[in-house]
C-alpha atoms as a PDB file:
ATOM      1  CA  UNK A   1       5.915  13.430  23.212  1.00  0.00           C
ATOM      2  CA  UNK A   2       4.368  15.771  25.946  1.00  0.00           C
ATOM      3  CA  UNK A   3       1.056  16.022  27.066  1.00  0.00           C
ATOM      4  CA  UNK A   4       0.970  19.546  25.275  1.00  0.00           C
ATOM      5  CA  UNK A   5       1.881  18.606  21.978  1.00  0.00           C
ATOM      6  CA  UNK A   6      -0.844  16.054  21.842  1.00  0.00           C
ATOM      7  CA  UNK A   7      -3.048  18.324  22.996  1.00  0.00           C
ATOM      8  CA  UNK A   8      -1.890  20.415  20.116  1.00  0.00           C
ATOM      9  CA  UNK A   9      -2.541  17.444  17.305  1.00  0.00           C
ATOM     10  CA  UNK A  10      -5.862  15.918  18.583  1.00  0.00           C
ATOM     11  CA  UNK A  11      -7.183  19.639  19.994  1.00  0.00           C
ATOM     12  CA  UNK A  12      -8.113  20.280  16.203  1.00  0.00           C
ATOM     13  CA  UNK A  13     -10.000  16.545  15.652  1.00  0.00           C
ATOM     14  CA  UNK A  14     -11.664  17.246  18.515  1.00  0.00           C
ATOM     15  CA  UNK A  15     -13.630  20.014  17.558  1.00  0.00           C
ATOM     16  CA  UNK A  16     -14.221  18.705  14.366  1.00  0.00           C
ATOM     17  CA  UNK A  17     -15.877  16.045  15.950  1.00  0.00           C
ATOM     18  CA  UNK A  18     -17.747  18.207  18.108  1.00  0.00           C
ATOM     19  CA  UNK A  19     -19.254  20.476  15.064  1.00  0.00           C
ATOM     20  CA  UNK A  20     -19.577  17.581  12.112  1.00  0.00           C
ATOM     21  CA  UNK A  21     -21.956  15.085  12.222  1.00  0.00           C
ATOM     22  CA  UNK A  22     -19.806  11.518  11.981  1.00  0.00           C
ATOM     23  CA  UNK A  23     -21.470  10.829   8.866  1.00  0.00           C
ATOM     24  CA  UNK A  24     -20.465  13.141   6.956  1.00  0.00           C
ATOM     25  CA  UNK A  25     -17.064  12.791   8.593  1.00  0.00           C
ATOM     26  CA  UNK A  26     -16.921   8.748   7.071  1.00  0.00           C
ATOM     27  CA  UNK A  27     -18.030   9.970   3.750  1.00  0.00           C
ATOM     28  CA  UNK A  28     -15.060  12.684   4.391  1.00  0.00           C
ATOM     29  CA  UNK A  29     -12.612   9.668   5.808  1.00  0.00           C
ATOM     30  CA  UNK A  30     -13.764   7.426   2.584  1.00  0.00           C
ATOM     31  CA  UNK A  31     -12.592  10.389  -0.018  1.00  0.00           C
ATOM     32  CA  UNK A  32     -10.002  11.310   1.621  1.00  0.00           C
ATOM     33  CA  UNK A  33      -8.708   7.779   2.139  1.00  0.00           C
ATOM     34  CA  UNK A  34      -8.626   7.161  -1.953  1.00  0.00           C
ATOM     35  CA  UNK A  35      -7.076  10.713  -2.487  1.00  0.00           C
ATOM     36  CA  UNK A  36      -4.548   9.806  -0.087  1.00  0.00           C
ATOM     37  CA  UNK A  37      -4.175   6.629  -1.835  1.00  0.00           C
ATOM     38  CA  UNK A  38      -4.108   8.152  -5.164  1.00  0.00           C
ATOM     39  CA  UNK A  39      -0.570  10.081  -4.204  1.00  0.00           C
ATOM     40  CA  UNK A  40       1.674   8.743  -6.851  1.00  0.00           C
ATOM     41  CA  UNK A  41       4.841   8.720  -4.790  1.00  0.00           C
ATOM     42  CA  UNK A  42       7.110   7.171  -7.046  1.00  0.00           C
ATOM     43  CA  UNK A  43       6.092   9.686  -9.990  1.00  0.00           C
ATOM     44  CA  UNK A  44       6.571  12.517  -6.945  1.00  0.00           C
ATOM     45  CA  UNK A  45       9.891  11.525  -5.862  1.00  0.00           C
ATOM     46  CA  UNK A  46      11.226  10.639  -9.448  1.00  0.00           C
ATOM     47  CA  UNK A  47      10.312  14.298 -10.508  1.00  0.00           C
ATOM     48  CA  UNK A  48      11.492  15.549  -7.671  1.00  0.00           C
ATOM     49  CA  UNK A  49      14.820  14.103  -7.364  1.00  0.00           C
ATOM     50  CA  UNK A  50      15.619  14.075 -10.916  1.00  0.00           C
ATOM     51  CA  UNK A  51      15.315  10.604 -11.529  1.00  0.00           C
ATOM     52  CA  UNK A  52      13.971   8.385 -14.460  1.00  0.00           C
ATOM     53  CA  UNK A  53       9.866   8.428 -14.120  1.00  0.00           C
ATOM     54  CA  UNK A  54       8.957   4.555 -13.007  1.00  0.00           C
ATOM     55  CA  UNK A  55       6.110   5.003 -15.737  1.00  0.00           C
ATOM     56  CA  UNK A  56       8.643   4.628 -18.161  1.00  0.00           C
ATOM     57  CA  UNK A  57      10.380   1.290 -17.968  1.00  0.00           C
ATOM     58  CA  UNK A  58       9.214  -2.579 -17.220  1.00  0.00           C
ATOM     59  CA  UNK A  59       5.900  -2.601 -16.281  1.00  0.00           C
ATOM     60  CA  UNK A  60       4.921   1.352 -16.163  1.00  0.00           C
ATOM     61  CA  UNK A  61       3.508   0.740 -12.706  1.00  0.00           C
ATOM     62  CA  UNK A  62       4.456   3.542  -9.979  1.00  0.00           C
ATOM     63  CA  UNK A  63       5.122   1.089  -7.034  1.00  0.00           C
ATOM     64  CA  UNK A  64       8.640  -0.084  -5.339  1.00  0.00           C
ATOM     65  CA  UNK A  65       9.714  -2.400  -7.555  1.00  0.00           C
ATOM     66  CA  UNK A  66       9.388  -0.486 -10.500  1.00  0.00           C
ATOM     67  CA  UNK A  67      11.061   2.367  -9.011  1.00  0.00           C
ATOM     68  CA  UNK A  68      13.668   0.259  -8.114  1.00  0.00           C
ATOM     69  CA  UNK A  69      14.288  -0.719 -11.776  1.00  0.00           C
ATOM     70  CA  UNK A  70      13.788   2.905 -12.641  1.00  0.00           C
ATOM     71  CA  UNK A  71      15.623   5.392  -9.627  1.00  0.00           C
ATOM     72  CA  UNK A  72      17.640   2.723  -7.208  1.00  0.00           C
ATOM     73  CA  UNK A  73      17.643   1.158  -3.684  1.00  0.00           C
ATOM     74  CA  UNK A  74      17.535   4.461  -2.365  1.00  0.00           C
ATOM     75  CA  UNK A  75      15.009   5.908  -3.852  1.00  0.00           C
ATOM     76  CA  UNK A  76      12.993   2.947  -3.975  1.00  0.00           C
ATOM     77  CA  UNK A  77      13.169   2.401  -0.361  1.00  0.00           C
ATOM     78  CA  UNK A  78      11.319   6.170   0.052  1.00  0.00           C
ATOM     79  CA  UNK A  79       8.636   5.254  -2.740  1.00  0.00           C
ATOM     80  CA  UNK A  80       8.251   2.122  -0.626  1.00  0.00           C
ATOM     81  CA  UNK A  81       8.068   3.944   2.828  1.00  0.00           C
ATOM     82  CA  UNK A  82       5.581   6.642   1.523  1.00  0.00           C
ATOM     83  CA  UNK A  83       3.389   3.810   0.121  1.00  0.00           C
ATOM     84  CA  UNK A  84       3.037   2.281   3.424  1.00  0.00           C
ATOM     85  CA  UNK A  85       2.434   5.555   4.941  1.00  0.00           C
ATOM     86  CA  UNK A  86      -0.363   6.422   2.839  1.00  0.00           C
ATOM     87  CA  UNK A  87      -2.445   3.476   3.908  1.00  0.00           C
ATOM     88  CA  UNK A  88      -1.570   3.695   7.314  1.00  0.00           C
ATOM     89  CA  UNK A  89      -2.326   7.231   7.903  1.00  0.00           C
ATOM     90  CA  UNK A  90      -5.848   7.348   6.226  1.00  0.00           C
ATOM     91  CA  UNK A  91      -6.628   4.408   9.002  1.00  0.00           C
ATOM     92  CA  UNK A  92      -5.082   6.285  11.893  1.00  0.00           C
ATOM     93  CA  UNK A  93      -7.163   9.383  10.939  1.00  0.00           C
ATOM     94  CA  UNK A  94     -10.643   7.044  11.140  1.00  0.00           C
ATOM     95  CA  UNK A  95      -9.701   6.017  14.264  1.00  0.00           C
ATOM     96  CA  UNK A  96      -8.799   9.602  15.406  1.00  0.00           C
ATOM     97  CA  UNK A  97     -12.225  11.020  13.628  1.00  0.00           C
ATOM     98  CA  UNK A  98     -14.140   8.523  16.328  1.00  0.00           C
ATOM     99  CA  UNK A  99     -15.125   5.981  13.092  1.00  0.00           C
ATOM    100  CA  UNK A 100     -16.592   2.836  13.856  1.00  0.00           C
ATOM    101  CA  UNK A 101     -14.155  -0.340  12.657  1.00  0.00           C
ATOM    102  CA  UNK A 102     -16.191  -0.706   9.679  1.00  0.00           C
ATOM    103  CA  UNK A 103     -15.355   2.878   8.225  1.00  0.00           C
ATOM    104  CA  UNK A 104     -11.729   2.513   9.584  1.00  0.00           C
ATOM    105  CA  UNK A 105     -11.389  -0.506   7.419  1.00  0.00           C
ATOM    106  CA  UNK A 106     -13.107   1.000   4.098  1.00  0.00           C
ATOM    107  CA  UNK A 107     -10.811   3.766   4.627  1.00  0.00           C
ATOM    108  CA  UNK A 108      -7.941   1.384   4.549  1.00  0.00           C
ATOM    109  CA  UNK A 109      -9.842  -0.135   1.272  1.00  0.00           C
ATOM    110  CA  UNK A 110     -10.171   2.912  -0.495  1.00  0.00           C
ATOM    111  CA  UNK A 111      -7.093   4.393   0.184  1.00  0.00           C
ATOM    112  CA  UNK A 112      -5.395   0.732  -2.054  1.00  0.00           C
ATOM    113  CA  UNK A 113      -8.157   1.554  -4.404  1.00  0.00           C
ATOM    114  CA  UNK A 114      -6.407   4.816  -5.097  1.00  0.00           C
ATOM    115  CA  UNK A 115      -2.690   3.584  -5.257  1.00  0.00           C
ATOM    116  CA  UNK A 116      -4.314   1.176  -7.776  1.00  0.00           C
ATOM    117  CA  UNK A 117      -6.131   3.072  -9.896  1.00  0.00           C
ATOM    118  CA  UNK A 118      -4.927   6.650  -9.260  1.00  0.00           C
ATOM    119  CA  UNK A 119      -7.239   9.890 -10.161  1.00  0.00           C
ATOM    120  CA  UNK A 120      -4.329  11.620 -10.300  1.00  0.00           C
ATOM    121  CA  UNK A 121      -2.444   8.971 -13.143  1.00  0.00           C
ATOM    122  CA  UNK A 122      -5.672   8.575 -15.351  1.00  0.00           C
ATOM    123  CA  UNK A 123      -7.052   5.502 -13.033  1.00  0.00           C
ATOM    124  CA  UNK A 124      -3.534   3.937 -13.632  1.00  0.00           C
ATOM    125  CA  UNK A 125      -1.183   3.478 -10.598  1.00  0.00           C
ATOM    126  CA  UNK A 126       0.798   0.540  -8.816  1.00  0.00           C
ATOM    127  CA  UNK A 127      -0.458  -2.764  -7.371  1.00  0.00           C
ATOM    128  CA  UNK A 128      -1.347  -1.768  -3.653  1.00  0.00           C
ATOM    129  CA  UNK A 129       0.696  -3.772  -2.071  1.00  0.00           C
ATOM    130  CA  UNK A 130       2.781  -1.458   0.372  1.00  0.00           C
ATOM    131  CA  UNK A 131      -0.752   0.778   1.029  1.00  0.00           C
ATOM    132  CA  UNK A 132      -1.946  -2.396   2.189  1.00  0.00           C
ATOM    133  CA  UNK A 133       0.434  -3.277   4.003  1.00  0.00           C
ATOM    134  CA  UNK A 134       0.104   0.589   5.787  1.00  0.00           C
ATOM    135  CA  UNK A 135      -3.225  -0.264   6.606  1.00  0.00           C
ATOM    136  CA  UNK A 136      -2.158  -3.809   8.149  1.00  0.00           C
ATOM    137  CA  UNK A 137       0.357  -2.082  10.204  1.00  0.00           C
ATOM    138  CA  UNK A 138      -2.896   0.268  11.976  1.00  0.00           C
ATOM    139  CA  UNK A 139      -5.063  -2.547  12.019  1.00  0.00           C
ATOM    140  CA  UNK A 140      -3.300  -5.619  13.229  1.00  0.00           C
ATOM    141  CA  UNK A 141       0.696  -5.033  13.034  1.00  0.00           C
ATOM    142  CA  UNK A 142       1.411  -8.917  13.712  1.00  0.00           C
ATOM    143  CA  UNK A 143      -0.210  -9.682  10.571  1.00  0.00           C
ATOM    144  CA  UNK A 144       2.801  -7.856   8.849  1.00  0.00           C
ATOM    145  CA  UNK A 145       5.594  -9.410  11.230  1.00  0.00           C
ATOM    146  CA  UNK A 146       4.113 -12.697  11.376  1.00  0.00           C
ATOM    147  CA  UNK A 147       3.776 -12.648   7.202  1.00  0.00           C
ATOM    148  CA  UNK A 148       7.021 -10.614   5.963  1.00  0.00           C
ATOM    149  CA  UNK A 149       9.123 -13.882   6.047  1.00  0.00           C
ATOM    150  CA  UNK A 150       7.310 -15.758   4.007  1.00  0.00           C
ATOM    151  CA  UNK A 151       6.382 -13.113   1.092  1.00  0.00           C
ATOM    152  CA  UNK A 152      10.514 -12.245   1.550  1.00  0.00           C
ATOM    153  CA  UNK A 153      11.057 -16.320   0.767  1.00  0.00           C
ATOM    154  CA  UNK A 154       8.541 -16.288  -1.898  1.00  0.00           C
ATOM    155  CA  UNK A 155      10.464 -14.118  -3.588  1.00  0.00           C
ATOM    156  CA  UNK A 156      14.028 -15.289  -3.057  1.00  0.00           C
ATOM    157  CA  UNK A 157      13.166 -18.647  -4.000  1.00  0.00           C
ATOM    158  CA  UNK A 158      11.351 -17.893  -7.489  1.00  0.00           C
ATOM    159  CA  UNK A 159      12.388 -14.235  -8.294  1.00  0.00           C
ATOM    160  CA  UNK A 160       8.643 -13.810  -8.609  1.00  0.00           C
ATOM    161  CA  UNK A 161       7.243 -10.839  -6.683  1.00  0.00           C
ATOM    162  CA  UNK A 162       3.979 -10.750  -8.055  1.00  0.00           C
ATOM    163  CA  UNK A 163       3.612 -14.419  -6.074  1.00  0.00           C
ATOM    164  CA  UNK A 164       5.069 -12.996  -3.135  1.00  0.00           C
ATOM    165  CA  UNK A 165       2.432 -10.334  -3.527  1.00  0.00           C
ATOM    166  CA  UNK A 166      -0.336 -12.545  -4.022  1.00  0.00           C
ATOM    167  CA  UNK A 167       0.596 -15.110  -1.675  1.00  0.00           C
ATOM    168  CA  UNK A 168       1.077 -12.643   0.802  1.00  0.00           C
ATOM    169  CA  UNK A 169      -2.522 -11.207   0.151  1.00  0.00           C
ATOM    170  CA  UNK A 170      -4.123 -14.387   0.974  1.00  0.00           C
ATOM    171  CA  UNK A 171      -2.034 -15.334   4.091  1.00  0.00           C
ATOM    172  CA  UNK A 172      -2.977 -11.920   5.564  1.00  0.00           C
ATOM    173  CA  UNK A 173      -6.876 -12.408   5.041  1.00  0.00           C
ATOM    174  CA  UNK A 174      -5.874 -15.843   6.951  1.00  0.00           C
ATOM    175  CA  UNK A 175      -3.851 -14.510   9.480  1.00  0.00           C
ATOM    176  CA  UNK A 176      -6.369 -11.659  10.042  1.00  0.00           C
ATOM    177  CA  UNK A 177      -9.268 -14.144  10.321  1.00  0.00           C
ATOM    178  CA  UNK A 178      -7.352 -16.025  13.161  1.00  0.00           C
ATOM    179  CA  UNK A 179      -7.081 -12.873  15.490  1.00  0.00           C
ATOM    180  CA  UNK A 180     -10.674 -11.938  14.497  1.00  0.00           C
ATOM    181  CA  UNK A 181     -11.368 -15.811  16.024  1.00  0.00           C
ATOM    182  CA  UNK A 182      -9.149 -15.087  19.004  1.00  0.00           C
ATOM    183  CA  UNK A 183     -11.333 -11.502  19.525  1.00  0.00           C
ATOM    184  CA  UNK A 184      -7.936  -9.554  19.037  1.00  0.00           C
ATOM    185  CA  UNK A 185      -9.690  -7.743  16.537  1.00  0.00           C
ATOM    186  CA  UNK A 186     -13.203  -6.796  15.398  1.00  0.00           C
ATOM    187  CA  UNK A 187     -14.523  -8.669  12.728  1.00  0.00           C
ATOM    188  CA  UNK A 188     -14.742  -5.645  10.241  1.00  0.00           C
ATOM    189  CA  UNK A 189     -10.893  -5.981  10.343  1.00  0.00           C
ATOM    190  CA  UNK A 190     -11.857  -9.366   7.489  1.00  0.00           C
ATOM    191  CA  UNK A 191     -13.844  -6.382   5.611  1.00  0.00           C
ATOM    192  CA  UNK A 192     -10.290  -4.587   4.945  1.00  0.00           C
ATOM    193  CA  UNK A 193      -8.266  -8.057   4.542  1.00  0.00           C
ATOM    194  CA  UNK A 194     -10.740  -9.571   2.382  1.00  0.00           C
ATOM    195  CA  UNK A 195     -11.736  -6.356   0.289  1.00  0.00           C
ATOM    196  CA  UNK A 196      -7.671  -4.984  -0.007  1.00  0.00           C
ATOM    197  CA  UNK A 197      -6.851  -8.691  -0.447  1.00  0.00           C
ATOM    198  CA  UNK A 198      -9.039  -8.891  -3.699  1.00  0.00           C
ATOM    199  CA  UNK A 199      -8.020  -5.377  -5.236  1.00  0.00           C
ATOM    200  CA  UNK A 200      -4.355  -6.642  -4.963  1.00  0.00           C
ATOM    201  CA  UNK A 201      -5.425  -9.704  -7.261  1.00  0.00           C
ATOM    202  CA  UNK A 202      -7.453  -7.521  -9.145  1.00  0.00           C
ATOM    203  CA  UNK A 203      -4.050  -5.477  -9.626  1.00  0.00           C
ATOM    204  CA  UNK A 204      -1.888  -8.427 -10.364  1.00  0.00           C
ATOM    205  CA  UNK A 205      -4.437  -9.627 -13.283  1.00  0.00           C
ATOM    206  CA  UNK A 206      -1.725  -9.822 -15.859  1.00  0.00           C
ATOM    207  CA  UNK A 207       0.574 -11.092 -13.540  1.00  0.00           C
ATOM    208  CA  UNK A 208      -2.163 -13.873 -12.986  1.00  0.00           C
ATOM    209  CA  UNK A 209      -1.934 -14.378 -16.712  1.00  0.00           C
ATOM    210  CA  UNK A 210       1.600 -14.486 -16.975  1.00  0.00           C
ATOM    211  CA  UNK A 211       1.728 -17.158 -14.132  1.00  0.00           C
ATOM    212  CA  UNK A 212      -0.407 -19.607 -15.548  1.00  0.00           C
ATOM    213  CA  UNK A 213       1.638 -19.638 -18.646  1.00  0.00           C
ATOM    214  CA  UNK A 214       4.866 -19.401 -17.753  1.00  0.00           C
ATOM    215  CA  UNK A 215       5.760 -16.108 -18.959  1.00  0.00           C
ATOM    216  CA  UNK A 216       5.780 -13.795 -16.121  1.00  0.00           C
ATOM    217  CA  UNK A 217       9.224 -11.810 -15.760  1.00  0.00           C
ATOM    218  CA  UNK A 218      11.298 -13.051 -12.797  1.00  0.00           C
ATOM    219  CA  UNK A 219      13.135  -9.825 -10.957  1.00  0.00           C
ATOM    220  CA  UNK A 220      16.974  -9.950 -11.213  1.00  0.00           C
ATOM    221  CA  UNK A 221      18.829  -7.843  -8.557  1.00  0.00           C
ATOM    222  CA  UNK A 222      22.320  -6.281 -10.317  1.00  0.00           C
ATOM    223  CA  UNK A 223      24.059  -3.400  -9.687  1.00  0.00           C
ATOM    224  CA  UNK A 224      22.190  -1.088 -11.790  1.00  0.00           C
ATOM    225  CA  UNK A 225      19.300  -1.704  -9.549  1.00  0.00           C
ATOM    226  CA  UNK A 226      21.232  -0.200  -6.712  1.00  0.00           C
ATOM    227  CA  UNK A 227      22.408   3.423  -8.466  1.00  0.00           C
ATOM    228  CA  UNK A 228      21.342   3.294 -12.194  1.00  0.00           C
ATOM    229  CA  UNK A 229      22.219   4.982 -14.959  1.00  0.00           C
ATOM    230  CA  UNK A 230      21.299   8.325 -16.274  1.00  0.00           C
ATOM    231  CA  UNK A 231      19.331   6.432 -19.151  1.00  0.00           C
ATOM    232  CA  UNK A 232      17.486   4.599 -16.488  1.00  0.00           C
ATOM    233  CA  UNK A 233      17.549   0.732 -14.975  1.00  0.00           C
ATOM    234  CA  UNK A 234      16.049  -2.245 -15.791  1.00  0.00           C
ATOM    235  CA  UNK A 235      13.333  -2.441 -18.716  1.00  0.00           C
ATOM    236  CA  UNK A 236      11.889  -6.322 -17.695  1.00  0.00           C
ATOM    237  CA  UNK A 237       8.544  -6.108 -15.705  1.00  0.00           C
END
């Protein structure tokens, strides 16, 4: 990208640095993060695309893996990839809006608050899982490469992605406390691990319950999952 087109983008945050006091720009960055956050993207792209609402089958949540049950690989994979995005890009606008680390990461926080419990779905949502992940990928990418195998074998080896999910939650808040020792990060980046970390339990509460007593729903992977039918995919969680 040329010098003039990113004099173009960060021309505008500029000035709005220049003429807003920076607290009222992290009170902006805070709402804006859980309004971004709140962007139901697999209710979007399922009413967009014609496809079977992700509200509607297993678990009624709005994240990947229901809309994978509900639209397809496909379609999944851009629920997924907008999910990530709006965690990342609440972050990426702190740090562009001169806000200290602390505000960067409660940005991050808020903005998994939202894809949990949505304004725009009634306080209802997904499980914050791929916003978080967003935010990891602004804050300390490794964290994301060094964890994706393990919440990826997790998975494969007991069908459960809710204990991927979780597992992967508190690996991160590890993994981020380890660069946070090695001063590859500042230590509010534990604020956003620990914090994003404990609405993603919070999230998987029934999952939790499930767990414990043996009844939570394993995922199966079949061909309806990759192109489903017009009456829609899988109904398990």
């Amino acid at each position: 990208m040329s010098r003039t087109y990113l004099d173009a983008i960060t021309a505008p945050l500029s000035i709005l640095r220049a003429v807003v006091p920076q607290p009222v720009l992290d009170i902006a960055l805070l709402i804006g993060g859980y309004l971004v956050g709140s962007l139901p993207m697999g209710v979007l792209v399922a009413r967009l695309t014609g496809a079977r609402d992700p509200r509607t089958v297993g678990s009624g949540r709005t994240g990947g893996t229901n809309a994978l049950r509900a639209m397809g690989i496909r379609r999944a994979l851009t629920v997924a990839a907008l999910d990530v995005a709006k965690g990342g890009l609440p972050v990426l606008a702190a740090i562009a809006l001169g806000a200290t680390p602390l505000i960067q990461a409660l940005t991050g926080v808020a903005a998994v608050l939202g894809a949990w419990r949505s304004v725009f779905l009634r306080f209802h949502g997904g499980r914050g899982v791929a916003t978080g992940i967003g935010g990891l990928l602004v804050i300390q990418p490794l964290v994301v490469l060094l964890g994706a195998p393990a919440f990826f074998i997790v998975i494969w080896l007991t069908r459960y992605v809710s204990l991927g999910s979780l597992l992967a939650a508190v690996g991160a808040v590890l993994l981020l406390a380890a660069f946070v020792w090695a001063g590859a990060n500042d230590p509010a980046a534990l604020v956003f691990g620990v914090l994003a970390g404990a609405l993603v339990w919070l999230a998987h509460s029934d999952n939790i319950v499930r767990l414990l007593r043996g009844e939570e729903r394993r995922f199966e992977w079949s061909a309806r999952d990759r192109e489903p039918s017009a009456d829609g995919g899988a109904d398990a969680g």
